[in-house]
N, C-alpha and C. Protein backbone atom coordinates (compact mmCIF):
# COMPACT_ATOMS: atom_id res chain seq x y z
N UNK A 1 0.82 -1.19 0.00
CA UNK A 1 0.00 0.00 0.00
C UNK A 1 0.87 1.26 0.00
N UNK A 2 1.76 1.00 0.90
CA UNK A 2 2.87 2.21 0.89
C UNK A 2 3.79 2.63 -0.44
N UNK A 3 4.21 1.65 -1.30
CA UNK A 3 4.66 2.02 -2.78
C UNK A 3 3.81 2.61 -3.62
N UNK A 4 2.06 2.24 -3.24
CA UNK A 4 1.61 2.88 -4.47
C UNK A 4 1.04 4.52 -4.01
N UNK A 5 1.16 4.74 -2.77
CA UNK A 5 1.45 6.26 -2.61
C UNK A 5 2.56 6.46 -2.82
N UNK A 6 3.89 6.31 -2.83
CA UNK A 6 4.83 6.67 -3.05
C UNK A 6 5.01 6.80 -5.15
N UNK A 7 4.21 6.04 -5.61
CA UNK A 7 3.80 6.02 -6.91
C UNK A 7 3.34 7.72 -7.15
N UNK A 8 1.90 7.19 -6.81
CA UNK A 8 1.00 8.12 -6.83
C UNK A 8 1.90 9.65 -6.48
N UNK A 9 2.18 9.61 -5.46
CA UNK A 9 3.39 11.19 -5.63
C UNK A 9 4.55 11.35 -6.46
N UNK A 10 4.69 10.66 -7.00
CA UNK A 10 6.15 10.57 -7.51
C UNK A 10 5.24 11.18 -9.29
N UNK A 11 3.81 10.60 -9.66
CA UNK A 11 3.39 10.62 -11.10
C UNK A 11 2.57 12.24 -10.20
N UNK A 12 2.21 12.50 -9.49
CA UNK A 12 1.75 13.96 -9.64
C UNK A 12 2.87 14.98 -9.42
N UNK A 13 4.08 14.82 -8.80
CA UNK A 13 5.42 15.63 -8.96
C UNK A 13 5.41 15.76 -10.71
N UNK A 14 5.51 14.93 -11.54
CA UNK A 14 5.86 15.08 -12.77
C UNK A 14 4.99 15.77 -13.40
N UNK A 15 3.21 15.37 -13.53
CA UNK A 15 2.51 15.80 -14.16
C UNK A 15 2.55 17.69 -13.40
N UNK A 16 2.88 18.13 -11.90
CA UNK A 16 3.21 19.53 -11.66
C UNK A 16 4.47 20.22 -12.22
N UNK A 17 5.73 19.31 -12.49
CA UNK A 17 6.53 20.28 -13.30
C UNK A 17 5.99 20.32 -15.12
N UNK A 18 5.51 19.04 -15.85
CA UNK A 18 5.12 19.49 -16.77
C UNK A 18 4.16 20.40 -16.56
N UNK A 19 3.05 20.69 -16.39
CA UNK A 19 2.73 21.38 -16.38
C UNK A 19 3.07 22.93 -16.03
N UNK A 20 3.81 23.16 -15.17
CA UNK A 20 4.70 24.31 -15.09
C UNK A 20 5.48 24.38 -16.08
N UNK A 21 6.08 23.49 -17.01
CA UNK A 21 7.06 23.37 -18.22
C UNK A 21 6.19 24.59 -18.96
N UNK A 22 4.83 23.64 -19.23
CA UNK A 22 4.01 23.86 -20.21
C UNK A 22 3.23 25.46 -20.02
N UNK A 23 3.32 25.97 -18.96
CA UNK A 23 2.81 27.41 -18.46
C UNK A 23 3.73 28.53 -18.69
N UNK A 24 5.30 28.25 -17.98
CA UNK A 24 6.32 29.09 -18.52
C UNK A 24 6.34 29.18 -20.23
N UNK A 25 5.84 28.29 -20.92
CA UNK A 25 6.27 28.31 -22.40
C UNK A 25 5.82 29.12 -22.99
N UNK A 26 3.88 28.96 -22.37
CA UNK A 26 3.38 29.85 -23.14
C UNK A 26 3.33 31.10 -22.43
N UNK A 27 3.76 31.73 -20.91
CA UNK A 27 4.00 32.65 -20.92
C UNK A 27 5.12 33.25 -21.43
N UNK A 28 6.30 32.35 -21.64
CA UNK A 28 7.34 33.27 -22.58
C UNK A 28 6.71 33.72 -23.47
N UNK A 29 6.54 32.87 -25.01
CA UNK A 29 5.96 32.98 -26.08
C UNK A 29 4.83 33.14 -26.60
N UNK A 30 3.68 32.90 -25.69
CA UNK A 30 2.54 33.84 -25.97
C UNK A 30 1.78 32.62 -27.02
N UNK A 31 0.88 32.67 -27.50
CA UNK A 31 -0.09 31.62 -28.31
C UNK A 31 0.57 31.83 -29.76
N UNK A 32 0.80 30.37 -30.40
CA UNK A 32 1.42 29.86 -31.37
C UNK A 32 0.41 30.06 -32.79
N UNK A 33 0.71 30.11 -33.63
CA UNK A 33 -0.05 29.69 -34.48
C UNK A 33 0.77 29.75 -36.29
N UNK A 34 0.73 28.17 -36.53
CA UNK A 34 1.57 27.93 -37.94
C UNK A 34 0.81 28.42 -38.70
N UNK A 35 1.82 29.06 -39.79
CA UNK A 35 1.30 29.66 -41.42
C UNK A 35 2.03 29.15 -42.44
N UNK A 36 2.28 27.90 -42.92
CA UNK A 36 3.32 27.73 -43.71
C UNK A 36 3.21 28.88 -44.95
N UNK A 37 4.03 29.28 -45.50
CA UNK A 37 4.09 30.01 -46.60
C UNK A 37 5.31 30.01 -47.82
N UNK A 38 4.66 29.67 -48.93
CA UNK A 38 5.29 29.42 -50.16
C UNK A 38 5.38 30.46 -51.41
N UNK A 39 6.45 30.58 -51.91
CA UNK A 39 6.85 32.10 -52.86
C UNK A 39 6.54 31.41 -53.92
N UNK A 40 5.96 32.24 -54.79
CA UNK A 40 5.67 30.85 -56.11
C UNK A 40 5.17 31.95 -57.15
N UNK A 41 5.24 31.39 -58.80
CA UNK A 41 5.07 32.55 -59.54
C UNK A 41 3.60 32.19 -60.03
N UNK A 42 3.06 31.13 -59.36
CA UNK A 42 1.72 30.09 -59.70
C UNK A 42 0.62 30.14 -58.90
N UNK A 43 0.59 32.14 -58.31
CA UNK A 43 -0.51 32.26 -57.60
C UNK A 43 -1.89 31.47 -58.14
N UNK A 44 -2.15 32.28 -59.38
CA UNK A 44 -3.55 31.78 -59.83
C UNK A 44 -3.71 30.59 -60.05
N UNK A 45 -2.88 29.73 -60.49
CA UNK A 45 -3.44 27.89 -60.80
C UNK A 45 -3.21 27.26 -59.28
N UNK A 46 -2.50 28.07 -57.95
CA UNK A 46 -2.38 27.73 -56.74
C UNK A 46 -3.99 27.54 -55.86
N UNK A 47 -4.55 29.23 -56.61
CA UNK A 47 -5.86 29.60 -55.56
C UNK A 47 -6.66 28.08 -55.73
N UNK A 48 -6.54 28.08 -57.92
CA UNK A 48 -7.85 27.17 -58.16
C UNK A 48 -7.39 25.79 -57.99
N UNK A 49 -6.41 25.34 -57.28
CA UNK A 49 -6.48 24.38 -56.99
C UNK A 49 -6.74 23.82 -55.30
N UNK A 50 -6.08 24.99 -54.77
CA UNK A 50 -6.69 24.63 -53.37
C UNK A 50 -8.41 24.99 -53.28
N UNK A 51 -8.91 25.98 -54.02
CA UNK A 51 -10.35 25.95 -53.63
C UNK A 51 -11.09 24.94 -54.15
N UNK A 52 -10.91 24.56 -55.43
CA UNK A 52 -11.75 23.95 -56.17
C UNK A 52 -11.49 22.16 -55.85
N UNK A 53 -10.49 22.03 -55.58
CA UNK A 53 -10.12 20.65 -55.18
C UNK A 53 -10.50 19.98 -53.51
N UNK A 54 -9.66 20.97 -52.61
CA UNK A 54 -9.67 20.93 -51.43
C UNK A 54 -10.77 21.77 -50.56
N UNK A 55 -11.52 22.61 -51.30
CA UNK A 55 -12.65 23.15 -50.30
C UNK A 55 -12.04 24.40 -49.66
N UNK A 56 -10.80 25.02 -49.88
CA UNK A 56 -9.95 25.85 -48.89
C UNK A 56 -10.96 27.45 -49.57
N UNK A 57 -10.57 27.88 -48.40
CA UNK A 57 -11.27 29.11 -48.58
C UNK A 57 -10.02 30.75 -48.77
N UNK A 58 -11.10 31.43 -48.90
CA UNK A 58 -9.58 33.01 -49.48
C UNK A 58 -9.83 33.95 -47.94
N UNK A 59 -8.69 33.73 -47.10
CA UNK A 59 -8.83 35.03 -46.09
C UNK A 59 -8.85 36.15 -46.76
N UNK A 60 -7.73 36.14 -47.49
CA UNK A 60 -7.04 37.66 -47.57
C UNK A 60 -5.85 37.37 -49.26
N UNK A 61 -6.42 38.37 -50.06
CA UNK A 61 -5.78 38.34 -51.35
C UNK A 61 -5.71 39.69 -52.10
N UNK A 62 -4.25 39.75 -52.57
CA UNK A 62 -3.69 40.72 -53.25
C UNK A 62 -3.10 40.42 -54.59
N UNK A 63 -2.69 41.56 -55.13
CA UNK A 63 -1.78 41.24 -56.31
C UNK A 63 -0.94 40.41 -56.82
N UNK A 64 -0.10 40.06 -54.68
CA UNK A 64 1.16 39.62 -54.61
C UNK A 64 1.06 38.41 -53.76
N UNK A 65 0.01 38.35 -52.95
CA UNK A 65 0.00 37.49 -52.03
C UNK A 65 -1.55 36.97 -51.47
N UNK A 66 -1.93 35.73 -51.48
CA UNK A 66 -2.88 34.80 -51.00
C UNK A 66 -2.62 34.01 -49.92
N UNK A 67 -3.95 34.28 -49.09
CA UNK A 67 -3.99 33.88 -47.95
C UNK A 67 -4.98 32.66 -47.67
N UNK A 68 -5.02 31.56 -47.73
CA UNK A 68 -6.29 30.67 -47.71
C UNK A 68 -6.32 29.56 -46.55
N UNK A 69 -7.94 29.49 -46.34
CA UNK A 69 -7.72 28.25 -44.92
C UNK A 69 -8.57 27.53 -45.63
N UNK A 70 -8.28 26.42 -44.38
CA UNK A 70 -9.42 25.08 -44.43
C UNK A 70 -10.35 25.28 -44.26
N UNK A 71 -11.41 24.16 -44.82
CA UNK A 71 -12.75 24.67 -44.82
C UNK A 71 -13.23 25.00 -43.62
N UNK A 72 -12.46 24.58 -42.34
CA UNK A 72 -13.30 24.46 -40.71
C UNK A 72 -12.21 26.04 -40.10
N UNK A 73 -11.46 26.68 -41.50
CA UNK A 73 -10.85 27.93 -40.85
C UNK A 73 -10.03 27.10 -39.69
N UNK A 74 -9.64 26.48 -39.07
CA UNK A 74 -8.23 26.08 -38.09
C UNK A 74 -6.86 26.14 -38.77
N UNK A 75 -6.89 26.29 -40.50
CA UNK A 75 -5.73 26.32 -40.34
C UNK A 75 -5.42 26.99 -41.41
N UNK A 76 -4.09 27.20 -42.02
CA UNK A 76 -3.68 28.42 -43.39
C UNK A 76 -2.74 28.11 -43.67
N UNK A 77 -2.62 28.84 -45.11
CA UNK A 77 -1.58 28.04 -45.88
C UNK A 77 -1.49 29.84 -46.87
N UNK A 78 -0.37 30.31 -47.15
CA UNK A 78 -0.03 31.94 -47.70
C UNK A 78 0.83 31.52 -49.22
N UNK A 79 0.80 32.39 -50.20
CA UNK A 79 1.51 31.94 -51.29
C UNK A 79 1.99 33.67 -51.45
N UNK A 80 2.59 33.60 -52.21
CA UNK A 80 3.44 35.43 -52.39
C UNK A 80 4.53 35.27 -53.25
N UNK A 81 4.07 36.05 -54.38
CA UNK A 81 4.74 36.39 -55.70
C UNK A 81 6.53 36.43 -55.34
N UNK A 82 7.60 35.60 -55.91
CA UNK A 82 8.66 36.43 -55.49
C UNK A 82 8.88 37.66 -56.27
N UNK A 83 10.56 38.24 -55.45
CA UNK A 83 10.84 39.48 -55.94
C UNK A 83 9.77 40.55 -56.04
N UNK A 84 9.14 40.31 -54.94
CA UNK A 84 7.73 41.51 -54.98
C UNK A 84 8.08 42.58 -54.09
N UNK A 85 8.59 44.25 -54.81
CA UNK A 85 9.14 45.05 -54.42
C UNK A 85 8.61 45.28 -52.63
N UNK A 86 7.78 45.02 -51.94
CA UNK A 86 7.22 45.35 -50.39
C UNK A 86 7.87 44.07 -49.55
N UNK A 87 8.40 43.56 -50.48
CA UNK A 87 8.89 42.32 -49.46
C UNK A 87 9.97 42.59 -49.28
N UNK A 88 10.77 42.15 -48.11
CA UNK A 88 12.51 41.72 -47.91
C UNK A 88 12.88 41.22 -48.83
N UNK A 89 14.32 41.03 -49.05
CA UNK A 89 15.26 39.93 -49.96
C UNK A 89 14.63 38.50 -49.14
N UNK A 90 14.53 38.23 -47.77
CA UNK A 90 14.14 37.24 -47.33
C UNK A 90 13.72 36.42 -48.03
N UNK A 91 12.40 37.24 -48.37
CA UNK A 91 11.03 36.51 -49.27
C UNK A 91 10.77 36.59 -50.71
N UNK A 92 12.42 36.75 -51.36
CA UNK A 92 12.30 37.20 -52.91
C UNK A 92 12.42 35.57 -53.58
N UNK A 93 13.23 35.04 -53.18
CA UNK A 93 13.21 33.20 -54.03
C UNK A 93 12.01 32.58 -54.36
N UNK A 94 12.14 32.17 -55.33
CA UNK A 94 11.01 31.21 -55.26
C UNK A 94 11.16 29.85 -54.92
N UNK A 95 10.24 29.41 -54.56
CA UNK A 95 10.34 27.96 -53.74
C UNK A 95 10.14 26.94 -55.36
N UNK A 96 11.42 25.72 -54.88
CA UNK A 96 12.19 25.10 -56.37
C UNK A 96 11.70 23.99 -57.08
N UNK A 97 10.26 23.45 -56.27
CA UNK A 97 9.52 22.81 -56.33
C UNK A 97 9.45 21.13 -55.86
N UNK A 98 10.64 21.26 -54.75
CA UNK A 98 10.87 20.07 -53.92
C UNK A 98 11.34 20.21 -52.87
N UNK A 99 11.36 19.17 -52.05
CA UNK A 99 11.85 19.43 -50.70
C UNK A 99 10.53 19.09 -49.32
N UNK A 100 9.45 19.52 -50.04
CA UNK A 100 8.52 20.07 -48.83
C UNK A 100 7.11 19.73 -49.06
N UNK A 101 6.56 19.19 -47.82
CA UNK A 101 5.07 18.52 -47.98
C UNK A 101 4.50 19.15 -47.33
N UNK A 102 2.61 19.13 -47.22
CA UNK A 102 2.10 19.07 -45.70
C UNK A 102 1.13 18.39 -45.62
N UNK A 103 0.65 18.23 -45.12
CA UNK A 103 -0.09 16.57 -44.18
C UNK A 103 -1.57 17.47 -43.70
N UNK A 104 -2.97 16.88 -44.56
CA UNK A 104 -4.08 17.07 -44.52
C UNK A 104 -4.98 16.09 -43.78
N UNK A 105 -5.19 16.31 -42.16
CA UNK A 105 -5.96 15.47 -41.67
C UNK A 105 -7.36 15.78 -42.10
N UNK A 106 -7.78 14.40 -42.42
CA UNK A 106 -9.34 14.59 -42.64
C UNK A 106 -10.24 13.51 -41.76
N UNK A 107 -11.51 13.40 -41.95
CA UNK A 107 -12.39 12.83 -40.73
C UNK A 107 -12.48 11.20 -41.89
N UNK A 108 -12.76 11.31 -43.20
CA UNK A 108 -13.15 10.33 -44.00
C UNK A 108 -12.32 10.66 -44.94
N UNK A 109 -11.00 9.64 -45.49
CA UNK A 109 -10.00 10.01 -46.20
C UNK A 109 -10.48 9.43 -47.35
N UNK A 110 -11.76 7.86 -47.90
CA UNK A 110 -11.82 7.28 -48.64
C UNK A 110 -12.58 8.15 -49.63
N UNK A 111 -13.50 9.16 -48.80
CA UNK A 111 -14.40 9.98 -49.36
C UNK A 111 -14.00 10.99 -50.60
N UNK A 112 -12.48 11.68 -49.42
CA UNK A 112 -12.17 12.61 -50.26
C UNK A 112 -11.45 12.54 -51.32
N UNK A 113 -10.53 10.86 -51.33
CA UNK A 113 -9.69 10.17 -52.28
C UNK A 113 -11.11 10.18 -53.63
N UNK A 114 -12.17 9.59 -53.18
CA UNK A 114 -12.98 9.40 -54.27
C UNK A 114 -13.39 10.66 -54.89
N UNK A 115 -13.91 12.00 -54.35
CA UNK A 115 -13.91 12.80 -54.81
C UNK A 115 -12.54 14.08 -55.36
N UNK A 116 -11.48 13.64 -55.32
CA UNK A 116 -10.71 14.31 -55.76
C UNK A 116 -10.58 13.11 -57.44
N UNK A 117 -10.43 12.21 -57.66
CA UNK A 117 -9.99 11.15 -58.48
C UNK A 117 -11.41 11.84 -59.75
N UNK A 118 -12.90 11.52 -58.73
CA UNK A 118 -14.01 12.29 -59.89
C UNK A 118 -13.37 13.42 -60.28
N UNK A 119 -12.48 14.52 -59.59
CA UNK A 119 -12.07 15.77 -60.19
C UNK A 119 -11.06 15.86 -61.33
N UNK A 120 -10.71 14.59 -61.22
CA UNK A 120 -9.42 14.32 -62.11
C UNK A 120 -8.15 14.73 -61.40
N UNK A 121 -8.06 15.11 -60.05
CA UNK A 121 -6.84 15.17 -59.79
C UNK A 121 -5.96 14.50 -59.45
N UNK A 122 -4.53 14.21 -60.51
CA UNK A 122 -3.67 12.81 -60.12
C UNK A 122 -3.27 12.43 -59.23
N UNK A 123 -3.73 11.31 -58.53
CA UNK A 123 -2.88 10.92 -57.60
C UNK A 123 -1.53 9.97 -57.24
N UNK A 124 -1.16 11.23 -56.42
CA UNK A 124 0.65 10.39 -57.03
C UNK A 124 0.85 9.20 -56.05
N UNK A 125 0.13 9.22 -54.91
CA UNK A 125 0.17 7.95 -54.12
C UNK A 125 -0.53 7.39 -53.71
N UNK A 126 -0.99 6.29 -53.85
CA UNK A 126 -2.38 5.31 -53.94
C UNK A 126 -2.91 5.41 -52.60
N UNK A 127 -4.24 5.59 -52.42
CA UNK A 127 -4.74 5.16 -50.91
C UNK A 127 -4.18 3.98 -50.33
N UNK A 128 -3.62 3.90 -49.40
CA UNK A 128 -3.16 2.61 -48.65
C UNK A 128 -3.27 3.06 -46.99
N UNK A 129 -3.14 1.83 -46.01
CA UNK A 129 -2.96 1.60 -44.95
C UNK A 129 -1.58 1.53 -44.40
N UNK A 130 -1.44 1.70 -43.71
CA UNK A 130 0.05 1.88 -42.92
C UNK A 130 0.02 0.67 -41.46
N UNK A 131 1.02 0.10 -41.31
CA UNK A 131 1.30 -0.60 -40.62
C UNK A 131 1.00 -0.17 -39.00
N UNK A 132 1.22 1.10 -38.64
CA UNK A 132 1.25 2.15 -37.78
C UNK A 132 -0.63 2.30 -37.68
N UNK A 133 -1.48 2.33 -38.63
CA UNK A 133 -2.58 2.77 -38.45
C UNK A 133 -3.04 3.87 -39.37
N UNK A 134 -2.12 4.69 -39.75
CA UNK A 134 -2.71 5.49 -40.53
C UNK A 134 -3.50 5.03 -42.03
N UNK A 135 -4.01 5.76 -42.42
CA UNK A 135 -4.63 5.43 -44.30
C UNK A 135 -4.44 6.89 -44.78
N UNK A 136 -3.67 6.88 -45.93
CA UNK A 136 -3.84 7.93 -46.52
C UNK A 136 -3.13 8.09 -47.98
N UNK A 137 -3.50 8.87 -48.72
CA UNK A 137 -3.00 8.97 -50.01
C UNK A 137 -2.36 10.51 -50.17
N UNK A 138 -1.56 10.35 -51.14
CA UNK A 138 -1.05 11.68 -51.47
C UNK A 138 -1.12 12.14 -53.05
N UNK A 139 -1.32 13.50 -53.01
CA UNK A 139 -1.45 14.70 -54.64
C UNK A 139 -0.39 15.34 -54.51
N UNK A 140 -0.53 16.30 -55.74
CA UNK A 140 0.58 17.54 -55.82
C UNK A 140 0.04 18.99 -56.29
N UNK A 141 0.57 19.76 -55.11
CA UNK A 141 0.09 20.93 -55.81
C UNK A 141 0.41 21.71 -57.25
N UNK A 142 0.16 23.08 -57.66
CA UNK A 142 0.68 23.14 -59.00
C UNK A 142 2.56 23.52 -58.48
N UNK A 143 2.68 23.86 -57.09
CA UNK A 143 3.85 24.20 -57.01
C UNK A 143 4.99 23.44 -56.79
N UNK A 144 4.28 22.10 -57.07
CA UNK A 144 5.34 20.86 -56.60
C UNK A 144 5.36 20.32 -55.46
N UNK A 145 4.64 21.17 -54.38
CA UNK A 145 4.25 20.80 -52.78
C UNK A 145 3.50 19.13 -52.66
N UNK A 146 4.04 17.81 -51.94
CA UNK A 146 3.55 17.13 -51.87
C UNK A 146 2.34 16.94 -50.75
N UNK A 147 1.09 16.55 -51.07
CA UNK A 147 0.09 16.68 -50.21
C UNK A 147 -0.30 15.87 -49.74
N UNK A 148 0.02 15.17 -48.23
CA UNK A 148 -0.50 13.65 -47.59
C UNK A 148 -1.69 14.08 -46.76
N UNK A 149 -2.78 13.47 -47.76
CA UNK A 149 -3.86 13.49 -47.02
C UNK A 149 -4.68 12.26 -46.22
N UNK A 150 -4.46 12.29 -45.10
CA UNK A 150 -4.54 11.54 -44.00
C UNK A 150 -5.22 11.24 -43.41
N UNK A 151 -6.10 9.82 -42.32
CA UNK A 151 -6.87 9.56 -41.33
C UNK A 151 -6.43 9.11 -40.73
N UNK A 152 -6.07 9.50 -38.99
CA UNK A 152 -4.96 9.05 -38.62
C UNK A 152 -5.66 7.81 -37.82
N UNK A 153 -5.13 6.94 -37.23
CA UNK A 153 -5.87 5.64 -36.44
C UNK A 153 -4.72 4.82 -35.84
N UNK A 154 -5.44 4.10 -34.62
CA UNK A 154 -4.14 3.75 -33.71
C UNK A 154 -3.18 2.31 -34.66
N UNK A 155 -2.17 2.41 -34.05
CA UNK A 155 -1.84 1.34 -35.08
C UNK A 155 -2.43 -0.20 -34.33
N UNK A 156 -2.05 -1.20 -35.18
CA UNK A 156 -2.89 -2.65 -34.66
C UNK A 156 -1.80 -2.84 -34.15
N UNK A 157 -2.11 -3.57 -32.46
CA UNK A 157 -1.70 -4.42 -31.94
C UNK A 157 -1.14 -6.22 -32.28
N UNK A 158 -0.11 -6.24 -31.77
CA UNK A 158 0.35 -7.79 -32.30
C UNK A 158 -0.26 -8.27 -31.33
């Protein structure tokens, strides 16, 4: 009886410094929030493929730069002309059309595999299952961006 209080304090010591981990963090840094963003000279075949394919919607759009989320708005994805005189040198390259993915969780992945395929859009990696649990297939954007769109699930037990 006496070890499993000595348990029992030993797992709420930990879960009080994580949690203090986890409090200092965000009082350093304040609330997070990712924007991946890609320089590309393929604004317009970019918009109509994330809207018309993926459902993504337009925050915010300019001459130079598009701003678009998911359909449930949680998340965004920015595209921006290079060498566009208001920008830094930072943000003048254009991105080379490899290197870089991002990973589309969805609720029903078979659904959206079937309705992207009716759209005609190629898919470069077949719906499959993963050993791990996941199912998911992957596209490409017009900018070369690879797109794993995903349902994630626990993996099977041996």
């Amino acid at each position: 009886m006496k070890a499993y209080g000595i348990i029992i304090a030993v797992l709420i010591n930990l879960f009080t410094i994580a949690t203090s981990q986890a409090q200092t963090n965000t009082k350093t840094h304040g609330k997070m929030k990712l924007n991946a963003g890609i320089v590309t000279n393929k604004i317009s075949e970019t918009k109509d493929f994330y809207v018309k394919n993926l459902g993504f919607g337009i925050t915010f759009e300019n001459e130079f730069y598009l701003l678009l989320h998911t359909p449930n708005h949680e998340s965004e994805i920015s595209f921006l002309l290079p060498d566009h005189p208001s920008q830094q040198p930072l943000f003048h390259k254009p991105f080379q059309g490899q290197g870089m993915y991002v990973t589309i969780e969805v609720d029903d992945v078979d659904k959206v595999y079937k309705d992207l395929k009716e759209k005609g859009v190629p898919i470069k990696i077949d719906i499959r299952n993963e050993p791990w649990g996941d199912r998911h297939f992957a596209i490409q954007d017009p900018n070369g961006i690879g797109i794993d769109i995903v349902k994630y699930s626990p993996g099977q037990q041996n």
